[in-house]
PDB file of N, CA and C in Angstrom:
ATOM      1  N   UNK A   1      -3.308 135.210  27.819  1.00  0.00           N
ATOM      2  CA  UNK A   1      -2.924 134.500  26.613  1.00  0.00           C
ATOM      3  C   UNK A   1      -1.626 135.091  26.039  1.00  0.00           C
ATOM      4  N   UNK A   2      -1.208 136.534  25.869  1.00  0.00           N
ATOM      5  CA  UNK A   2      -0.162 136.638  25.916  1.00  0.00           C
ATOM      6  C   UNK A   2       0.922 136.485  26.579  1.00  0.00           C
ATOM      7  N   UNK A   3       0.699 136.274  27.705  1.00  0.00           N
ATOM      8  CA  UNK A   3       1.866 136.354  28.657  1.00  0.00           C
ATOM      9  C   UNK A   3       1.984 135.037  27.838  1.00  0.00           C
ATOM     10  N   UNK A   4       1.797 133.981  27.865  1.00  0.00           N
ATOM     11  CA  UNK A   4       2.274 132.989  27.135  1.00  0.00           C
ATOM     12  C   UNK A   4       3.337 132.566  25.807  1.00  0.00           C
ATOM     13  N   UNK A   5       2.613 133.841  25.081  1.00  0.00           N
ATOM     14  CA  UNK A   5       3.390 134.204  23.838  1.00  0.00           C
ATOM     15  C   UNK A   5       5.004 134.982  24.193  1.00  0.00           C
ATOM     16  N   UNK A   6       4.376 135.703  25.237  1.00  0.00           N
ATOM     17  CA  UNK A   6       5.954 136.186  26.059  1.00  0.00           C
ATOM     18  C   UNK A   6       7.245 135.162  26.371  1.00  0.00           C
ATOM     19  N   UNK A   7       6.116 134.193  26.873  1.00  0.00           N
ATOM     20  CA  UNK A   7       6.652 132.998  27.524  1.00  0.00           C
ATOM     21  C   UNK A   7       7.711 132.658  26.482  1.00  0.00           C
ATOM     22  N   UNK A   8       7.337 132.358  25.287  1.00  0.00           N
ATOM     23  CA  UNK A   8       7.905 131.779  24.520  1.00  0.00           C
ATOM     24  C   UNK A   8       8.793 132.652  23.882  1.00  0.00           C
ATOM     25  N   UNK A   9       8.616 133.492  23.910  1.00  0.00           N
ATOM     26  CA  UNK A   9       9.508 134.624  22.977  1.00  0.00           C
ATOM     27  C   UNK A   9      10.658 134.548  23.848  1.00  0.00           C
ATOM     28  N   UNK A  10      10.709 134.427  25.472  1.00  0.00           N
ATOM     29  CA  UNK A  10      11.844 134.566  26.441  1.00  0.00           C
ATOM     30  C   UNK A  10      12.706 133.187  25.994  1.00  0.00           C
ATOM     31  N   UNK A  11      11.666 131.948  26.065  1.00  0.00           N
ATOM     32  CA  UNK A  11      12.322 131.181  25.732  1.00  0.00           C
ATOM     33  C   UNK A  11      13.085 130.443  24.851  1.00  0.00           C
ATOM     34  N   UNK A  12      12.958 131.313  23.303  1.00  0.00           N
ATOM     35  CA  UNK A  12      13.418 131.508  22.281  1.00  0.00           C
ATOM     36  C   UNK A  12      14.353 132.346  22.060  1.00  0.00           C
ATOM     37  N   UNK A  13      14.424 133.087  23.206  1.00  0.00           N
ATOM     38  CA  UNK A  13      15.599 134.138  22.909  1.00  0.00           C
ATOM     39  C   UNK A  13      15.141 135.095  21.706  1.00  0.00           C
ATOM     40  N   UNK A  14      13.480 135.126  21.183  1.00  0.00           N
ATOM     41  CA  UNK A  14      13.438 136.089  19.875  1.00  0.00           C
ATOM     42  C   UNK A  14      12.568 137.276  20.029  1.00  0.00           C
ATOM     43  N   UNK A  15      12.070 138.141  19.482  1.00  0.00           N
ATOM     44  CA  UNK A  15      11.565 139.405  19.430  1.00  0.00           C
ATOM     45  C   UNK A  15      10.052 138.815  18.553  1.00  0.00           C
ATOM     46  N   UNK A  16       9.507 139.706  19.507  1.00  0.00           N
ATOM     47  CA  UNK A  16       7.702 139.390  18.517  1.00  0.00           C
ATOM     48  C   UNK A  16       8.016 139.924  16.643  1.00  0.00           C
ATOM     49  N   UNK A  17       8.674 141.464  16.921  1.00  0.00           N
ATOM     50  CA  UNK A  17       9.418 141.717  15.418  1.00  0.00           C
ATOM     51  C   UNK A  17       9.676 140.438  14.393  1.00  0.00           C
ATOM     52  N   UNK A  18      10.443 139.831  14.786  1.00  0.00           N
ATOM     53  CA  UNK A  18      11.311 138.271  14.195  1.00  0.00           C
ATOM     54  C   UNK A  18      10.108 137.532  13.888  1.00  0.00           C
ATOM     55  N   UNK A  19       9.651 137.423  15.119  1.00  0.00           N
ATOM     56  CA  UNK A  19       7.949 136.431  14.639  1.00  0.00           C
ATOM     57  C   UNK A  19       7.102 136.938  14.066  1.00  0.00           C
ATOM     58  N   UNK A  20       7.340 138.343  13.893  1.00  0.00           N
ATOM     59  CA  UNK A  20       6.096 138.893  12.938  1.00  0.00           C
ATOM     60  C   UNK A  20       6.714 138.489  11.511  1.00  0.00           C
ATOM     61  N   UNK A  21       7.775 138.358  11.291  1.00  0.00           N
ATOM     62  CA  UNK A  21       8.270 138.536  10.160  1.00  0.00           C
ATOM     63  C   UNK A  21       8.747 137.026   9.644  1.00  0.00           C
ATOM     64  N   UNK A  22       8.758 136.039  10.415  1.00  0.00           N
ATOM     65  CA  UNK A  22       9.691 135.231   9.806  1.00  0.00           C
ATOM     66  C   UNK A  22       7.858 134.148   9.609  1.00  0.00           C
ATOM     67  N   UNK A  23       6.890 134.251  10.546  1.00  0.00           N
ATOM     68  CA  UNK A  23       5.285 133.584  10.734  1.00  0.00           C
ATOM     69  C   UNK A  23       4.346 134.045  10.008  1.00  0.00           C
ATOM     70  N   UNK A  24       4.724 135.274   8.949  1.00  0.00           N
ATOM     71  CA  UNK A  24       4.025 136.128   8.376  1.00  0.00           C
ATOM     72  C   UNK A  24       2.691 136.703   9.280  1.00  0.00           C
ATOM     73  N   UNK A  25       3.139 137.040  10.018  1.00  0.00           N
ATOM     74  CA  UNK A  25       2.148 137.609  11.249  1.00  0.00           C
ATOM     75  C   UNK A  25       2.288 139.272  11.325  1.00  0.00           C
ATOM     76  N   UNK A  26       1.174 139.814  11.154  1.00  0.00           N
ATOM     77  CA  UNK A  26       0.846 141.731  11.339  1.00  0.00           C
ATOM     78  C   UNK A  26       1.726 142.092  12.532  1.00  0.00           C
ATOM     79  N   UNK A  27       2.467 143.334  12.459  1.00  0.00           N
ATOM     80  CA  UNK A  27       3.194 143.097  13.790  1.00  0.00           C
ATOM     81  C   UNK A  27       1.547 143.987  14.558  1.00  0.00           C
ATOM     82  N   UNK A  28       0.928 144.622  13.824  1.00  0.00           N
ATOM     83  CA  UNK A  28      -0.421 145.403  14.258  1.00  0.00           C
ATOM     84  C   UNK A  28      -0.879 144.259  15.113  1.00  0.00           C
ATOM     85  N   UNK A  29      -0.989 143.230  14.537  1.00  0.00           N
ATOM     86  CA  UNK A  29      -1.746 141.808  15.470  1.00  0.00           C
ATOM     87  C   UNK A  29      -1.470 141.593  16.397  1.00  0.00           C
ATOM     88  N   UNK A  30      -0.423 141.235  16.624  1.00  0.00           N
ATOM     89  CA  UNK A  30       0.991 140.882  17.693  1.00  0.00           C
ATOM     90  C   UNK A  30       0.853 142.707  18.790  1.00  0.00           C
ATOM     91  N   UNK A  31       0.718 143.636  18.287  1.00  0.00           N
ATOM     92  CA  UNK A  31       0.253 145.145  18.799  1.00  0.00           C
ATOM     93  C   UNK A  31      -1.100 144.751  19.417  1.00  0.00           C
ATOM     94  N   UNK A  32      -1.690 144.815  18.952  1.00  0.00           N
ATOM     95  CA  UNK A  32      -3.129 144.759  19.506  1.00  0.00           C
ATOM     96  C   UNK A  32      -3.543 143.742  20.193  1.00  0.00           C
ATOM     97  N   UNK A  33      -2.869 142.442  20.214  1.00  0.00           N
ATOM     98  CA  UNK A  33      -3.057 141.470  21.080  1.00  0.00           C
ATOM     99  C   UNK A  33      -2.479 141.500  22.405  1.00  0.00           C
ATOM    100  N   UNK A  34      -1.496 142.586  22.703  1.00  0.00           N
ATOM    101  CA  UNK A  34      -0.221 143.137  23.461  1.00  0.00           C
ATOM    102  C   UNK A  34      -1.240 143.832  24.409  1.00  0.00           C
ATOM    103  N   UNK A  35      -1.872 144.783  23.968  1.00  0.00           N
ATOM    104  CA  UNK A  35      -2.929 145.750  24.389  1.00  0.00           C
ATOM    105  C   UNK A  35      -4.015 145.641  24.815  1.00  0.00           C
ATOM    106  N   UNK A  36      -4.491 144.168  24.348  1.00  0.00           N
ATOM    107  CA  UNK A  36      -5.711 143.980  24.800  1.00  0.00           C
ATOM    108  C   UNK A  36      -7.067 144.436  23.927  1.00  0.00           C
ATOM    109  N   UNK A  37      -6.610 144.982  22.559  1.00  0.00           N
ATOM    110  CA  UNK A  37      -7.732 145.282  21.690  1.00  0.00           C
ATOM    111  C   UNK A  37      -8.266 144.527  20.901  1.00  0.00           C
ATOM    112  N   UNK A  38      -7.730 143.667  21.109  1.00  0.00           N
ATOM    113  CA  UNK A  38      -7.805 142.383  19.934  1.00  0.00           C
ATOM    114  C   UNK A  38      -8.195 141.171  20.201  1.00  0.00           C
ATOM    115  N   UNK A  39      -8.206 139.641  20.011  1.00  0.00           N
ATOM    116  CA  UNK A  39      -7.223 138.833  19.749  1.00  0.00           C
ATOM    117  C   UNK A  39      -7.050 138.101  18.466  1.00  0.00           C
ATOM    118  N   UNK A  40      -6.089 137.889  18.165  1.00  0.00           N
ATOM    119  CA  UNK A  40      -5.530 137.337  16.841  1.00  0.00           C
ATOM    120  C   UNK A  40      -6.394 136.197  15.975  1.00  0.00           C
ATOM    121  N   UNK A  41      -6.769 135.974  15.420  1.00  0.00           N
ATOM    122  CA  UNK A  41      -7.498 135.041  14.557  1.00  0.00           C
ATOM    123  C   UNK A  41      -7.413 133.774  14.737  1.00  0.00           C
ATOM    124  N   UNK A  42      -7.847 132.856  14.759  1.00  0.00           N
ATOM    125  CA  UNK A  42      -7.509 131.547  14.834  1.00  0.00           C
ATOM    126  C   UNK A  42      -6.194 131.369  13.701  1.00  0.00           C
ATOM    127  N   UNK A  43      -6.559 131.416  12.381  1.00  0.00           N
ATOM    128  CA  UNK A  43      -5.349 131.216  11.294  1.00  0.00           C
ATOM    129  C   UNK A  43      -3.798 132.314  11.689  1.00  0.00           C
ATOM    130  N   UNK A  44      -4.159 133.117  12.812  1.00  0.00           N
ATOM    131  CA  UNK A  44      -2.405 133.946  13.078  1.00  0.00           C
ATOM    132  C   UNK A  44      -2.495 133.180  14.363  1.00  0.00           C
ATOM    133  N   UNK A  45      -3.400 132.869  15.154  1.00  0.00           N
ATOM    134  CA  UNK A  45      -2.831 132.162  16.019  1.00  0.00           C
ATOM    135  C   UNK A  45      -2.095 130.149  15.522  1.00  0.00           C
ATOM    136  N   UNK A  46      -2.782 129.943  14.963  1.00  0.00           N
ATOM    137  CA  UNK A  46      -2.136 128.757  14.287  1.00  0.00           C
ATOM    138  C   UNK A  46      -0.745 128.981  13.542  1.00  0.00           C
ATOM    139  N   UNK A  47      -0.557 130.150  12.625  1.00  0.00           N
ATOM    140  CA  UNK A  47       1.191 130.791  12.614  1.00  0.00           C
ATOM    141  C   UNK A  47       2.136 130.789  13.569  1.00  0.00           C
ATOM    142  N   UNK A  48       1.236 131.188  14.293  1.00  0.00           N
ATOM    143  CA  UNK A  48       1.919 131.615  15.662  1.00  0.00           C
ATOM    144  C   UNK A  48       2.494 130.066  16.570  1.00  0.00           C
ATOM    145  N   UNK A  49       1.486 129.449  16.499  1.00  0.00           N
ATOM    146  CA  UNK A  49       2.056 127.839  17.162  1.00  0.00           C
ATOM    147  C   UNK A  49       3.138 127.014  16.106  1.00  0.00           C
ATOM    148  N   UNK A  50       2.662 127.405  14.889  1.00  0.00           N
ATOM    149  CA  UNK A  50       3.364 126.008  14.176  1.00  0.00           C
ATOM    150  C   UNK A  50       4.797 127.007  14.134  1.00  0.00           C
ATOM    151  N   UNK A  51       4.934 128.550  14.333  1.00  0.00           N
ATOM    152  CA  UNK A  51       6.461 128.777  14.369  1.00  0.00           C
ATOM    153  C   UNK A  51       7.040 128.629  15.596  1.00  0.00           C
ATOM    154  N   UNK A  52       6.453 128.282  16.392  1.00  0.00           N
ATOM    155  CA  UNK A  52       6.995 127.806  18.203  1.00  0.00           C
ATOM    156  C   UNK A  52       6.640 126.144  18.128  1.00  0.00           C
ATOM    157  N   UNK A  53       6.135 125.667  17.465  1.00  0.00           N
ATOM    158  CA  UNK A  53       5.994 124.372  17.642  1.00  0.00           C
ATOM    159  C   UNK A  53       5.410 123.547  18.614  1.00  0.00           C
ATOM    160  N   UNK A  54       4.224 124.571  18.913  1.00  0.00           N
ATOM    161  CA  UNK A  54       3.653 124.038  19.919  1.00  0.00           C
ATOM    162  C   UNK A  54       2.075 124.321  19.355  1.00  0.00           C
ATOM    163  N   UNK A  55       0.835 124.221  20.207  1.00  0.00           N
ATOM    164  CA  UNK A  55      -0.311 123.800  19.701  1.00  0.00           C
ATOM    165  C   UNK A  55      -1.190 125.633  19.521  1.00  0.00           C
ATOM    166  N   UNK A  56      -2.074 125.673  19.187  1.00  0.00           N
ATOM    167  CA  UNK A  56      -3.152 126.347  19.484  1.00  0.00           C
ATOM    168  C   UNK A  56      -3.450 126.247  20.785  1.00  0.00           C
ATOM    169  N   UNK A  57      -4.047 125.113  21.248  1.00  0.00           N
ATOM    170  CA  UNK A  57      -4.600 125.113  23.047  1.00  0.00           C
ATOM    171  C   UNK A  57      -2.908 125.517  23.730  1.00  0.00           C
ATOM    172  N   UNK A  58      -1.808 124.979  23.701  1.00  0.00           N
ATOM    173  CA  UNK A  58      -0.542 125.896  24.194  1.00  0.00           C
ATOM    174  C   UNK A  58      -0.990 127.342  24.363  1.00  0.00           C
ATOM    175  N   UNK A  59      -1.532 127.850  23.514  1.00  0.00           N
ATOM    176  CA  UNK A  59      -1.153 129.258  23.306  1.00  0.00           C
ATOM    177  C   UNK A  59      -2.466 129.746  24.379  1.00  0.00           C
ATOM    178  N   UNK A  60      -3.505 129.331  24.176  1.00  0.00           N
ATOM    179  CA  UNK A  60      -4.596 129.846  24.645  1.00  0.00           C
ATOM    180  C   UNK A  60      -4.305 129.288  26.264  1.00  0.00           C
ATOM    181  N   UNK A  61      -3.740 128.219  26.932  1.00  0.00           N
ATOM    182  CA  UNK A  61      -4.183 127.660  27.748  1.00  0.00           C
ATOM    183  C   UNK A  61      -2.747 127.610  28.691  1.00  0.00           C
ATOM    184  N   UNK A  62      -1.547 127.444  27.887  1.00  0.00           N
ATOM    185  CA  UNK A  62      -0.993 127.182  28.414  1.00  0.00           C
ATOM    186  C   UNK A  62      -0.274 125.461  28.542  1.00  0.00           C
ATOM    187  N   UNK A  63      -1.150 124.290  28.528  1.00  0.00           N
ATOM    188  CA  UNK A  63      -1.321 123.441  28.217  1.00  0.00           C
ATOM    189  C   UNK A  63      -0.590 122.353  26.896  1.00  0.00           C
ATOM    190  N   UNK A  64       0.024 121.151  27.123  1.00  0.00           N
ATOM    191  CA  UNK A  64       0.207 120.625  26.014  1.00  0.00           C
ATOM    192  C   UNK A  64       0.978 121.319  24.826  1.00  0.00           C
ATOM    193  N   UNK A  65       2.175 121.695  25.329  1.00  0.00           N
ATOM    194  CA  UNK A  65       3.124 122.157  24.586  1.00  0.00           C
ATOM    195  C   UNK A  65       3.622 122.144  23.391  1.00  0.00           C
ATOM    196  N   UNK A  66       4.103 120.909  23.015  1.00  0.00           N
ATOM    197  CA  UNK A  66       4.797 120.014  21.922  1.00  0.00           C
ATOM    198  C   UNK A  66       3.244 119.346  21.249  1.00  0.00           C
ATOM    199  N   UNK A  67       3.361 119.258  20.063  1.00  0.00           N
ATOM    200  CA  UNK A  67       2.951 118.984  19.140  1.00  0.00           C
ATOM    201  C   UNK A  67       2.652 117.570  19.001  1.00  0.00           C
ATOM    202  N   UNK A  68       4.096 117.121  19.403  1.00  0.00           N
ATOM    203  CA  UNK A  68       4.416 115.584  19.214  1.00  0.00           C
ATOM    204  C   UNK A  68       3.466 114.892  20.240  1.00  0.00           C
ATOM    205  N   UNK A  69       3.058 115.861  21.620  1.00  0.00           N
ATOM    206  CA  UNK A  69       2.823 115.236  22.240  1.00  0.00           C
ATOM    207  C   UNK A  69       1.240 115.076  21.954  1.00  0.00           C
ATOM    208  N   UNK A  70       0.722 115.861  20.957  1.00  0.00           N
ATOM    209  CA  UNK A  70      -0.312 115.099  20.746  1.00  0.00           C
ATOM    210  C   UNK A  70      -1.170 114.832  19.104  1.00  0.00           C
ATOM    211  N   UNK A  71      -0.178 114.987  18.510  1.00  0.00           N
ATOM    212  CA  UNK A  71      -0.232 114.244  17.373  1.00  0.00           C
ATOM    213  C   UNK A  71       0.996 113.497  16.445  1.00  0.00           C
ATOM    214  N   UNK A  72       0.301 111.990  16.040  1.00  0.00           N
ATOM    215  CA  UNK A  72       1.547 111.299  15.634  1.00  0.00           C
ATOM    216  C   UNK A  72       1.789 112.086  14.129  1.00  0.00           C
ATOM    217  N   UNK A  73       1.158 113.159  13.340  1.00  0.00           N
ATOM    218  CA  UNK A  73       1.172 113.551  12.384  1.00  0.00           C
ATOM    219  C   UNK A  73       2.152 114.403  12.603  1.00  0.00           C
ATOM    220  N   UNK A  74       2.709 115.197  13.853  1.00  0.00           N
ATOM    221  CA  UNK A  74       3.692 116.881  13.725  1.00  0.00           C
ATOM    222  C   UNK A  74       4.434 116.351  12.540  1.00  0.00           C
ATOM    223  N   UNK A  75       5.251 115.675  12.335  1.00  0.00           N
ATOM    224  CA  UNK A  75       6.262 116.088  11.408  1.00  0.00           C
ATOM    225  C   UNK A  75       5.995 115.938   9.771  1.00  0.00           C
ATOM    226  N   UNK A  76       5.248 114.963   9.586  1.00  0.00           N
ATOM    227  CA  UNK A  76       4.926 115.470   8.447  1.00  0.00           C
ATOM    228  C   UNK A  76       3.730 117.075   8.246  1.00  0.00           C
ATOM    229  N   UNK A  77       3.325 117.224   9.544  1.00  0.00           N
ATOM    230  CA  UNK A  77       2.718 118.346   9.221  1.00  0.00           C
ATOM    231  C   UNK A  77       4.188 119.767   9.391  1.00  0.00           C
ATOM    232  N   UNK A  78       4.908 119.279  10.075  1.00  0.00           N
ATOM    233  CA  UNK A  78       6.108 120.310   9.522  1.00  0.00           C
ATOM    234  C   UNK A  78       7.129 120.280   8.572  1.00  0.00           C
ATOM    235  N   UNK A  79       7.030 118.786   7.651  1.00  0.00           N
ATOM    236  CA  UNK A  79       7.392 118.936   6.635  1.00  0.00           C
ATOM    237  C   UNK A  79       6.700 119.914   5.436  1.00  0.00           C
ATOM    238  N   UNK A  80       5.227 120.036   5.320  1.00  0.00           N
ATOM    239  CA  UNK A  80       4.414 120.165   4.407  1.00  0.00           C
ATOM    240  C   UNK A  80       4.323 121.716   5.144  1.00  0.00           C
ATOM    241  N   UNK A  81       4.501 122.149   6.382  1.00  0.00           N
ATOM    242  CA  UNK A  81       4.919 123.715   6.679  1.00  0.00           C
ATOM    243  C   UNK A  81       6.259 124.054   5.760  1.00  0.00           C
ATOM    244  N   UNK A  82       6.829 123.409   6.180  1.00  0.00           N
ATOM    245  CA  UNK A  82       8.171 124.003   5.795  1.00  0.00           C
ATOM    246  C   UNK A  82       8.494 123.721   4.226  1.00  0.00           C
ATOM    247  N   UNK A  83       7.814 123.170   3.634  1.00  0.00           N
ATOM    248  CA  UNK A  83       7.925 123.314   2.329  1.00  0.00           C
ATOM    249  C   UNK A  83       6.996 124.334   0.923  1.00  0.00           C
ATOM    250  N   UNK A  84       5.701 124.282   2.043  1.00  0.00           N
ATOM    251  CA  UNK A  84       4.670 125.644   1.513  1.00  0.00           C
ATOM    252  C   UNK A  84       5.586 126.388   1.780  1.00  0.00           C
ATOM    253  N   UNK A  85       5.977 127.086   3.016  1.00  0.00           N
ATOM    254  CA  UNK A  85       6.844 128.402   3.297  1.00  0.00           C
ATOM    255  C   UNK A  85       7.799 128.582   2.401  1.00  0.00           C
ATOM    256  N   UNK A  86       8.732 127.692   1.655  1.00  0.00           N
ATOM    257  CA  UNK A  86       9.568 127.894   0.882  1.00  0.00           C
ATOM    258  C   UNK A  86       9.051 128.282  -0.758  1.00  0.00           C
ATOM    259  N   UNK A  87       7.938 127.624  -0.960  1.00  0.00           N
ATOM    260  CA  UNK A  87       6.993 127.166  -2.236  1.00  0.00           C
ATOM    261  C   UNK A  87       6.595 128.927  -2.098  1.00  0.00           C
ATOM    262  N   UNK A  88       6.268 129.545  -0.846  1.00  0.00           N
ATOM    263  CA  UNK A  88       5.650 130.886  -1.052  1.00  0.00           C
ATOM    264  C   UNK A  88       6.778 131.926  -1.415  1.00  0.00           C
ATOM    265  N   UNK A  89       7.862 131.556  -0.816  1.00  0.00           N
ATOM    266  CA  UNK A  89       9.039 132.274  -0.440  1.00  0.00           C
ATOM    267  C   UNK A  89       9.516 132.416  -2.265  1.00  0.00           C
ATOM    268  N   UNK A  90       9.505 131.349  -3.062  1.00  0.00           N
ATOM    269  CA  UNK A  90       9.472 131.338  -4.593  1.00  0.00           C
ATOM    270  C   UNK A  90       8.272 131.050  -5.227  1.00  0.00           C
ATOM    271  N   UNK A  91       7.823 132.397  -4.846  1.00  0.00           N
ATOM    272  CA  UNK A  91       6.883 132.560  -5.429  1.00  0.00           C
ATOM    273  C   UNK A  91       5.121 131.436  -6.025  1.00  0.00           C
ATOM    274  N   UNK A  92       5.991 130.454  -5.734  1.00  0.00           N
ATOM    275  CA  UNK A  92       4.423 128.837  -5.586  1.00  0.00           C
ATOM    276  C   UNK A  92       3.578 129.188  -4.712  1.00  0.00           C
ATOM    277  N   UNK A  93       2.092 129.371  -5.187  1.00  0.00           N
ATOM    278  CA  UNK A  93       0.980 129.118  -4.396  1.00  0.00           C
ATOM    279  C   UNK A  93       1.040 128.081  -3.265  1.00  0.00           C
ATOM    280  N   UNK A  94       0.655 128.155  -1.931  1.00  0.00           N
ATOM    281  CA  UNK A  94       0.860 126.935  -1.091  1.00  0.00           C
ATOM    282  C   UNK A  94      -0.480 126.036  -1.259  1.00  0.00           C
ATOM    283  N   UNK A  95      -1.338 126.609  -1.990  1.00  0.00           N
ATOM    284  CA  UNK A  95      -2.375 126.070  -1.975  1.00  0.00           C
ATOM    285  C   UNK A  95      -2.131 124.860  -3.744  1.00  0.00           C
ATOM    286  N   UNK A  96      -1.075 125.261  -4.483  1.00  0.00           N
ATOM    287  CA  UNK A  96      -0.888 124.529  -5.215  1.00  0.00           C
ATOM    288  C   UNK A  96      -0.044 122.947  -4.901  1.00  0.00           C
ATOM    289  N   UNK A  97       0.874 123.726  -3.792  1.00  0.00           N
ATOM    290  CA  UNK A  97       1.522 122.394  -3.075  1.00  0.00           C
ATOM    291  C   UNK A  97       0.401 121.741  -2.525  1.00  0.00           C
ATOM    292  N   UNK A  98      -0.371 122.167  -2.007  1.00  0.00           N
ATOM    293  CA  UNK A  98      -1.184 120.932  -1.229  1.00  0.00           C
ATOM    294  C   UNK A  98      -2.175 120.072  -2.422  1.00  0.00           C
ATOM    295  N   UNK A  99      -2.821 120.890  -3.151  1.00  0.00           N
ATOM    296  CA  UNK A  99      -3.495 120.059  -4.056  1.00  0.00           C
ATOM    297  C   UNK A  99      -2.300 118.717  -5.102  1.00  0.00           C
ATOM    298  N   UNK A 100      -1.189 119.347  -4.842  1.00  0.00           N
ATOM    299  CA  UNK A 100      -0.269 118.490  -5.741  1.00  0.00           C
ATOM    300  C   UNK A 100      -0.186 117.087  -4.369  1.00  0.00           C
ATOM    301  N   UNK A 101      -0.133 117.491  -3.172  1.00  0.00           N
ATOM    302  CA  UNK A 101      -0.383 116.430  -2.342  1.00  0.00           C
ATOM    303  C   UNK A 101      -1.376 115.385  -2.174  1.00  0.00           C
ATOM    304  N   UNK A 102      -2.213 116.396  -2.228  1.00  0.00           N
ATOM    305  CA  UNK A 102      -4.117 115.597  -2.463  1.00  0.00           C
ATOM    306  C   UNK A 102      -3.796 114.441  -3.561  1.00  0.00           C
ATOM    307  N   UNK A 103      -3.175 114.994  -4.733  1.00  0.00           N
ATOM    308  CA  UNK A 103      -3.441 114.284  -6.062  1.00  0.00           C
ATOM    309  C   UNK A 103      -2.646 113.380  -5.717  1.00  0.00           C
ATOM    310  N   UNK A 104      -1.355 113.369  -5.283  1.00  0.00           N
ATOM    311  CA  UNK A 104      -0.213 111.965  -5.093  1.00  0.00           C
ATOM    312  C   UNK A 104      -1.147 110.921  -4.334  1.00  0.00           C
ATOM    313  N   UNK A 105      -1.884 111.555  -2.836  1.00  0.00           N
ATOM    314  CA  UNK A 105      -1.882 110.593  -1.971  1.00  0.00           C
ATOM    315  C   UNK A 105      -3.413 109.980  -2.484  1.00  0.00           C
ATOM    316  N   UNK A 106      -4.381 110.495  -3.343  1.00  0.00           N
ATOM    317  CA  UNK A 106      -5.099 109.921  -4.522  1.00  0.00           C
ATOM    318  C   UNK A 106      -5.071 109.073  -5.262  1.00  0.00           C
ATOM    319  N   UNK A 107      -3.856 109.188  -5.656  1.00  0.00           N
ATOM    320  CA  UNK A 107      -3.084 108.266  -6.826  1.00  0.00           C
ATOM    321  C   UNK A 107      -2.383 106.987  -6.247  1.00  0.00           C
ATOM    322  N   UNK A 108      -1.709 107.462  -4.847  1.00  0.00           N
ATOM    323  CA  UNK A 108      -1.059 105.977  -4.613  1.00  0.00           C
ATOM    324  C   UNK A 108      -2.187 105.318  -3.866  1.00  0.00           C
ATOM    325  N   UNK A 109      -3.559 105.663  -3.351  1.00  0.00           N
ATOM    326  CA  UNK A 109      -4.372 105.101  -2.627  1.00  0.00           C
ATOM    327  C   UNK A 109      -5.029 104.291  -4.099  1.00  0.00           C
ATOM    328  N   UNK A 110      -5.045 105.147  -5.161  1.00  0.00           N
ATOM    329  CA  UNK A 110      -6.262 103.890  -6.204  1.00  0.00           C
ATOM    330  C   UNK A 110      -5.247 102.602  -6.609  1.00  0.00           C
ATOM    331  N   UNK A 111      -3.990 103.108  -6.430  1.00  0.00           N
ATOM    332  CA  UNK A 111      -3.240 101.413  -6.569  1.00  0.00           C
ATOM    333  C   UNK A 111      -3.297 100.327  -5.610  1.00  0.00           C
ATOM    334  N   UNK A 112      -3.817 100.714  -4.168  1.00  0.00           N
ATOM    335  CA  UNK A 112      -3.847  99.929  -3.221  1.00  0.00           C
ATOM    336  C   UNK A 112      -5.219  98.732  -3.654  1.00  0.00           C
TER     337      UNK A 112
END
């Protein structure tokens, strides 16, 4: 399962360091998953895909790479990444962005 994560790090041209830091990922995690003492959580492995852009089963399997390729949702689900990340980055709960989502898509559904 790591060699995979390797995979991608080669093919990114980036350092697990960078991904520990930019995915909010333990570099201890990313250590111990290296080693074999571990493996990473479902929620750091899901960090771990949505900052490569590829799936959970990618990571574990190898398998089904792209996102796109199997959901018509990726981009709004990487809009609503990439806007928690910023929302955290200043200081906003991400869990406040999403409930502010809940409530919109609430609101325009009782007008339908």
């Amino acid at each position: 399962m790591y060699e995979i994560f390797e995979q991608l790090l080669q093919k990114h041209n980036i350092t697990p360091y960078k991904v520990s830091k930019e995915a909010g990922v333990t570099q201890t995690a990313l250590s111990n998953w290296k080693s074999g003492r571990s493996t990473p959580t479902t929620k750091t492995l899901q960090k771990i895909a949505d900052y490569f852009g590829v799936t959970i089963d990618y990571l574990l399997s190898g398998e089904n790479e792209s996102k796109e390729k199997k959901s018509p949702y990726s981009d709004l689900q990487g809009i609503y990444l990439s806007y928690a990340k910023e929302a955290q980055d200043n200081g906003i709960d991400p869990d406040d962005i999403k409930l502010a989502l809940e409530t919109i898509i609430k609101l325009r559904g009782d007008k339908k």
